[in-house]
PDB file of N, CA and C in Angstrom:
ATOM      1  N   UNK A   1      27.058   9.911  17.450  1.00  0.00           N
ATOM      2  CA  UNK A   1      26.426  10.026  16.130  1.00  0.00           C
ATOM      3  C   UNK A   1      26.672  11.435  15.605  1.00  0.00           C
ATOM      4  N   UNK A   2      27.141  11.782  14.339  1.00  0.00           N
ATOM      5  CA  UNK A   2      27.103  12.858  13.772  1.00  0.00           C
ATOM      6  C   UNK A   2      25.973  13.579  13.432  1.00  0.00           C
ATOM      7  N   UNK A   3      26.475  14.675  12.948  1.00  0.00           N
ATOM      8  CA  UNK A   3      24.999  15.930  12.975  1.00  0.00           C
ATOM      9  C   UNK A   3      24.586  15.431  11.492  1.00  0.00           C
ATOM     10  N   UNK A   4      25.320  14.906  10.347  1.00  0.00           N
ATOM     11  CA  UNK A   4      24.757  14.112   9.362  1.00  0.00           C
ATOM     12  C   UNK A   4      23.606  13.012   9.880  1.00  0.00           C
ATOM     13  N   UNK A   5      24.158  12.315  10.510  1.00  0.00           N
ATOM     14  CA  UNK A   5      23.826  10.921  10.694  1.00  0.00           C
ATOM     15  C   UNK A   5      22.308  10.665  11.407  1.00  0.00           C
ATOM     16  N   UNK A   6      22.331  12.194  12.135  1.00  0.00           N
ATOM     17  CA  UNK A   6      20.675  12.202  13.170  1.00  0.00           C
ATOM     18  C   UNK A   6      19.863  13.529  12.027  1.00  0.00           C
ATOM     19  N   UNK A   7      19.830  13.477  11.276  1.00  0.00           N
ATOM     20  CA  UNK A   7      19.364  14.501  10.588  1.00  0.00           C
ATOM     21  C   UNK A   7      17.652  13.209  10.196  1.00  0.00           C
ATOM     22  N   UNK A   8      17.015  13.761   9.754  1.00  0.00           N
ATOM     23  CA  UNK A   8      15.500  13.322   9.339  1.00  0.00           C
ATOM     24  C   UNK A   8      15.793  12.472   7.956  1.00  0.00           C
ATOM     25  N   UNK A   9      14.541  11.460   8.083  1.00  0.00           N
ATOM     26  CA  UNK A   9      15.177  10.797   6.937  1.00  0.00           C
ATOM     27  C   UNK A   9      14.050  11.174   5.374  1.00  0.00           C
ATOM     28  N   UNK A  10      13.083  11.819   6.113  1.00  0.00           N
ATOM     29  CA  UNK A  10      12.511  12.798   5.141  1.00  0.00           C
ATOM     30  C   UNK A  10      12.941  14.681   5.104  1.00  0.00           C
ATOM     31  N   UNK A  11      14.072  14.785   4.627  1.00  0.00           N
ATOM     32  CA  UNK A  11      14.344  16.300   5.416  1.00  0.00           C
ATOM     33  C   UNK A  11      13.491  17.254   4.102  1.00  0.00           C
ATOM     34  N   UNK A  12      13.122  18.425   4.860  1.00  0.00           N
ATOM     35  CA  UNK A  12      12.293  19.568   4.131  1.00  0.00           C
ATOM     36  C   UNK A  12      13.268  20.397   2.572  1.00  0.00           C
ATOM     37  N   UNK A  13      13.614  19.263   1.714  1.00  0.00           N
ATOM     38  CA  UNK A  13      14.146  20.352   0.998  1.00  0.00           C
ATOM     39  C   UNK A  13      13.002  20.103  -0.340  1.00  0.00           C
ATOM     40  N   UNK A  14      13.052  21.624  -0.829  1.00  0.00           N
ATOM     41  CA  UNK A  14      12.091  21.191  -2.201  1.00  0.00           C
ATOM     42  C   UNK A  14      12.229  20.121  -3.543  1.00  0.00           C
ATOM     43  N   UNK A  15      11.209  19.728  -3.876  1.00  0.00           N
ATOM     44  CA  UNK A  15      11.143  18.773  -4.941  1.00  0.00           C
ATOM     45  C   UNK A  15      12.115  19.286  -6.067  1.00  0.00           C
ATOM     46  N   UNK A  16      12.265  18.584  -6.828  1.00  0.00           N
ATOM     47  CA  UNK A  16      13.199  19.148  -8.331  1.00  0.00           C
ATOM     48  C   UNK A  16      12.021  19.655  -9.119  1.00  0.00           C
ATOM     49  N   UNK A  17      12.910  20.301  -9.743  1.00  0.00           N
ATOM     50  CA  UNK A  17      12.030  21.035 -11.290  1.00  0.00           C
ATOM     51  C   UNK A  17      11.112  19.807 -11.556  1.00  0.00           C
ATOM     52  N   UNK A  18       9.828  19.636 -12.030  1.00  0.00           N
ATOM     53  CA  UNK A  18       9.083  18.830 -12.797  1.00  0.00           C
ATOM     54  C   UNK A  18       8.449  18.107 -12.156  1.00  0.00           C
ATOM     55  N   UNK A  19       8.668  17.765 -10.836  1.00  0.00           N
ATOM     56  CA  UNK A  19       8.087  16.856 -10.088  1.00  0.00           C
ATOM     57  C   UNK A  19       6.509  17.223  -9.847  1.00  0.00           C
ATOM     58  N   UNK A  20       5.441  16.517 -10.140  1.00  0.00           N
ATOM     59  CA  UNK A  20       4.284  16.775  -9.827  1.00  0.00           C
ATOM     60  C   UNK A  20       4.119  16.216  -8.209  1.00  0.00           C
ATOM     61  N   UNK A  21       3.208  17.354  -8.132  1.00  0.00           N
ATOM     62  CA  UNK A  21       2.399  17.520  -6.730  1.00  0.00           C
ATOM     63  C   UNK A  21       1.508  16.357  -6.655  1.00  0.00           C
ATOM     64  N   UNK A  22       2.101  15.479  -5.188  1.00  0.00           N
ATOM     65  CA  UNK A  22       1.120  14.710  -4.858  1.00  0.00           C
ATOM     66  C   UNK A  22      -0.305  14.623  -4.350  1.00  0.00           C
ATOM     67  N   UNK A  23      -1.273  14.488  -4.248  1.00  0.00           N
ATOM     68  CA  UNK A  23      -2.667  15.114  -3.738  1.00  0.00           C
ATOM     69  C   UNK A  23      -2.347  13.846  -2.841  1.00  0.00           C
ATOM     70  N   UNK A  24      -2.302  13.321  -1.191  1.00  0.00           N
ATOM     71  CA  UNK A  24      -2.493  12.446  -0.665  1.00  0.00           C
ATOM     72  C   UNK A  24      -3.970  12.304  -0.289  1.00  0.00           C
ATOM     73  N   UNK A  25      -4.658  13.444  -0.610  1.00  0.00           N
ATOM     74  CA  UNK A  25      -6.018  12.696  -0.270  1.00  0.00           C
ATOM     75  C   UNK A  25      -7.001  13.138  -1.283  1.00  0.00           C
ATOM     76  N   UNK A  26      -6.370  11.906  -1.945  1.00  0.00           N
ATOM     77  CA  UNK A  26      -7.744  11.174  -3.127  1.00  0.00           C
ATOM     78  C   UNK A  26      -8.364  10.549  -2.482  1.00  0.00           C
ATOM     79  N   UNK A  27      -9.872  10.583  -3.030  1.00  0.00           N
ATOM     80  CA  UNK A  27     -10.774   9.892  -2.567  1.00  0.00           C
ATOM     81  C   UNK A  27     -10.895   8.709  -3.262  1.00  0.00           C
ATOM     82  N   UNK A  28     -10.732   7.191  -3.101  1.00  0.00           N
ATOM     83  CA  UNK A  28     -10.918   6.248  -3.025  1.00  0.00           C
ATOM     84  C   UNK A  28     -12.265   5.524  -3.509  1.00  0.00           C
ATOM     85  N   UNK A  29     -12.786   4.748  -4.480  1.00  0.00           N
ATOM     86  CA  UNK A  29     -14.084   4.502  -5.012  1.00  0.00           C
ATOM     87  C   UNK A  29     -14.352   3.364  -3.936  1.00  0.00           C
ATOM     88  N   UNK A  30     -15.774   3.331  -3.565  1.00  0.00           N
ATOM     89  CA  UNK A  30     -15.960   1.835  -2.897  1.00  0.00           C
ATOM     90  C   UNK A  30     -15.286   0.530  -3.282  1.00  0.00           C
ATOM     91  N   UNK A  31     -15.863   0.592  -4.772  1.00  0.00           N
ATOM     92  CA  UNK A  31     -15.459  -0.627  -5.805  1.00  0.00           C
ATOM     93  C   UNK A  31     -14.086  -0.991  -5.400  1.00  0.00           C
ATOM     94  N   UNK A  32     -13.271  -0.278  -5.372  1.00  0.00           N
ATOM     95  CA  UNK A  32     -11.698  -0.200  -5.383  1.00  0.00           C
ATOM     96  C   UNK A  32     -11.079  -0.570  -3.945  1.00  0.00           C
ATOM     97  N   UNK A  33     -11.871   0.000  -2.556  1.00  0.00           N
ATOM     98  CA  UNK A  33     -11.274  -0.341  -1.779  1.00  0.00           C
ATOM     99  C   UNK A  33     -11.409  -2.103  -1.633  1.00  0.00           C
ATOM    100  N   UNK A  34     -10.372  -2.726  -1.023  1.00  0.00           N
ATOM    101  CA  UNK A  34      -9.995  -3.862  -0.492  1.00  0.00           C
ATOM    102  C   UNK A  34     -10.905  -4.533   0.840  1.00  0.00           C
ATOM    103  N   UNK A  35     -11.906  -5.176   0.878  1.00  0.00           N
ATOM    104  CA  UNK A  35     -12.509  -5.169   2.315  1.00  0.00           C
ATOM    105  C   UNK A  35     -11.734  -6.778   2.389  1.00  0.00           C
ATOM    106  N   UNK A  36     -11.254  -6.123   3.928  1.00  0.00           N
ATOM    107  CA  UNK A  36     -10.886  -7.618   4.537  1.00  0.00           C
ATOM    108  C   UNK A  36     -11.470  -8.683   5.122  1.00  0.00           C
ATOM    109  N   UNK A  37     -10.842 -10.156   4.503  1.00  0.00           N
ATOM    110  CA  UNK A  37     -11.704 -10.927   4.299  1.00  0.00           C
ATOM    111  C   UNK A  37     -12.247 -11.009   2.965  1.00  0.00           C
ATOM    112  N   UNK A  38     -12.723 -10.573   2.172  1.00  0.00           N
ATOM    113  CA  UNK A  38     -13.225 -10.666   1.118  1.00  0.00           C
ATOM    114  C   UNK A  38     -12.504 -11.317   0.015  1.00  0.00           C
ATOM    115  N   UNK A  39     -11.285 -12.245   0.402  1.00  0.00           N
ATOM    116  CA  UNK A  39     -11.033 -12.790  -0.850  1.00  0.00           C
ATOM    117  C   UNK A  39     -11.453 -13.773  -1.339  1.00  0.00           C
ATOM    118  N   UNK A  40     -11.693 -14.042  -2.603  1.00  0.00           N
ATOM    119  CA  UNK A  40     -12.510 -15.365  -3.703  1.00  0.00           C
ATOM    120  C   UNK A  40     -11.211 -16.411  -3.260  1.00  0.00           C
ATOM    121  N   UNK A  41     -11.687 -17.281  -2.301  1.00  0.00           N
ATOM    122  CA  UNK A  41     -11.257 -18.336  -2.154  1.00  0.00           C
ATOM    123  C   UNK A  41     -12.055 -19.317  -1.641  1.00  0.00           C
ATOM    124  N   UNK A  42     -12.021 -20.611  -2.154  1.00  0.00           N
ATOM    125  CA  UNK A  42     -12.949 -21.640  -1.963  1.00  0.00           C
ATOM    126  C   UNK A  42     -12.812 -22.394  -0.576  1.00  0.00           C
ATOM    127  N   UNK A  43     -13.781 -22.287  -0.126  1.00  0.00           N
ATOM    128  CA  UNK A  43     -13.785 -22.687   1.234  1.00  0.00           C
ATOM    129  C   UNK A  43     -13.137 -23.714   1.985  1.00  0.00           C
ATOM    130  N   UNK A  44     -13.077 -24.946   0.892  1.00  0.00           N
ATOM    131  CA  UNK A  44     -12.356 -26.088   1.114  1.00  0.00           C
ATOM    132  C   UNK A  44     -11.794 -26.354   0.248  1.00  0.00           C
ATOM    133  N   UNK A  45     -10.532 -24.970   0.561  1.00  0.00           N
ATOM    134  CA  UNK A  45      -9.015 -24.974  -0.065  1.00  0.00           C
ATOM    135  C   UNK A  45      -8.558 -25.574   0.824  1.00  0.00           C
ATOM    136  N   UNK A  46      -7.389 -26.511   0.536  1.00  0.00           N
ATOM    137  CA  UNK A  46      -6.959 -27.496   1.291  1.00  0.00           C
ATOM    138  C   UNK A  46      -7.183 -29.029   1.510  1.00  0.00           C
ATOM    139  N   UNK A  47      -8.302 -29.145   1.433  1.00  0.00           N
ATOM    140  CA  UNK A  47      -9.261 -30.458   1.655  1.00  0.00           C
ATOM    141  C   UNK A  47      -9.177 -31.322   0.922  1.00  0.00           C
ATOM    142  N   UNK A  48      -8.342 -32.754   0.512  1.00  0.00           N
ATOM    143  CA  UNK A  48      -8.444 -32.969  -0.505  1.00  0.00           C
ATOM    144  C   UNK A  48      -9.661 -33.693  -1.332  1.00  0.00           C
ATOM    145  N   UNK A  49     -10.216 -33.575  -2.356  1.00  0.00           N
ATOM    146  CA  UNK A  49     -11.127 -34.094  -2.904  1.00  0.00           C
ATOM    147  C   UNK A  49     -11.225 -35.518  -2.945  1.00  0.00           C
ATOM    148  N   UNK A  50     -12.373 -36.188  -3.122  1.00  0.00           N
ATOM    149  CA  UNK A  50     -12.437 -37.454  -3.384  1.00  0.00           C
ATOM    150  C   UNK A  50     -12.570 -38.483  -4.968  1.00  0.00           C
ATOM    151  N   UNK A  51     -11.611 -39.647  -5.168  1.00  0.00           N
ATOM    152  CA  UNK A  51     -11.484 -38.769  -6.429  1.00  0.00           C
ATOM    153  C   UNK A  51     -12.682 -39.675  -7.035  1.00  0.00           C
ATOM    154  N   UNK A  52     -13.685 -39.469  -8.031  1.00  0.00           N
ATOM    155  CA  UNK A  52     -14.530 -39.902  -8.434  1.00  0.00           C
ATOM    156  C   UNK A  52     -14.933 -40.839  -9.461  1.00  0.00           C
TER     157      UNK A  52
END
């Protein structure tokens, strides 16, 4: 393997002119996070109905 080829695939060079600074730690609202499990789905998805 070449000295290209094993080099990092994030390597340390600086951003370009203009690029805004990422903050990686935003804080996150309750509302917003995702709790797992919690999706609106009807329990007897799947099931077929009877028809009436």
């Amino acid at each position: 393997m070449s000295e290209s080829e094993n080099r990092p695939l994030t390597p340390d060079v600086p951003a370009p002119p203009g690029t805004p600074e990422l903050d990686l730690d935003v804080e996150i609202p309750e509302a917003d996070r995702k709790q797992p499990g919690s999706q609106d789905v009807d329990e007897d998805a799947g099931e077929v109905e009877p028809p009436s």
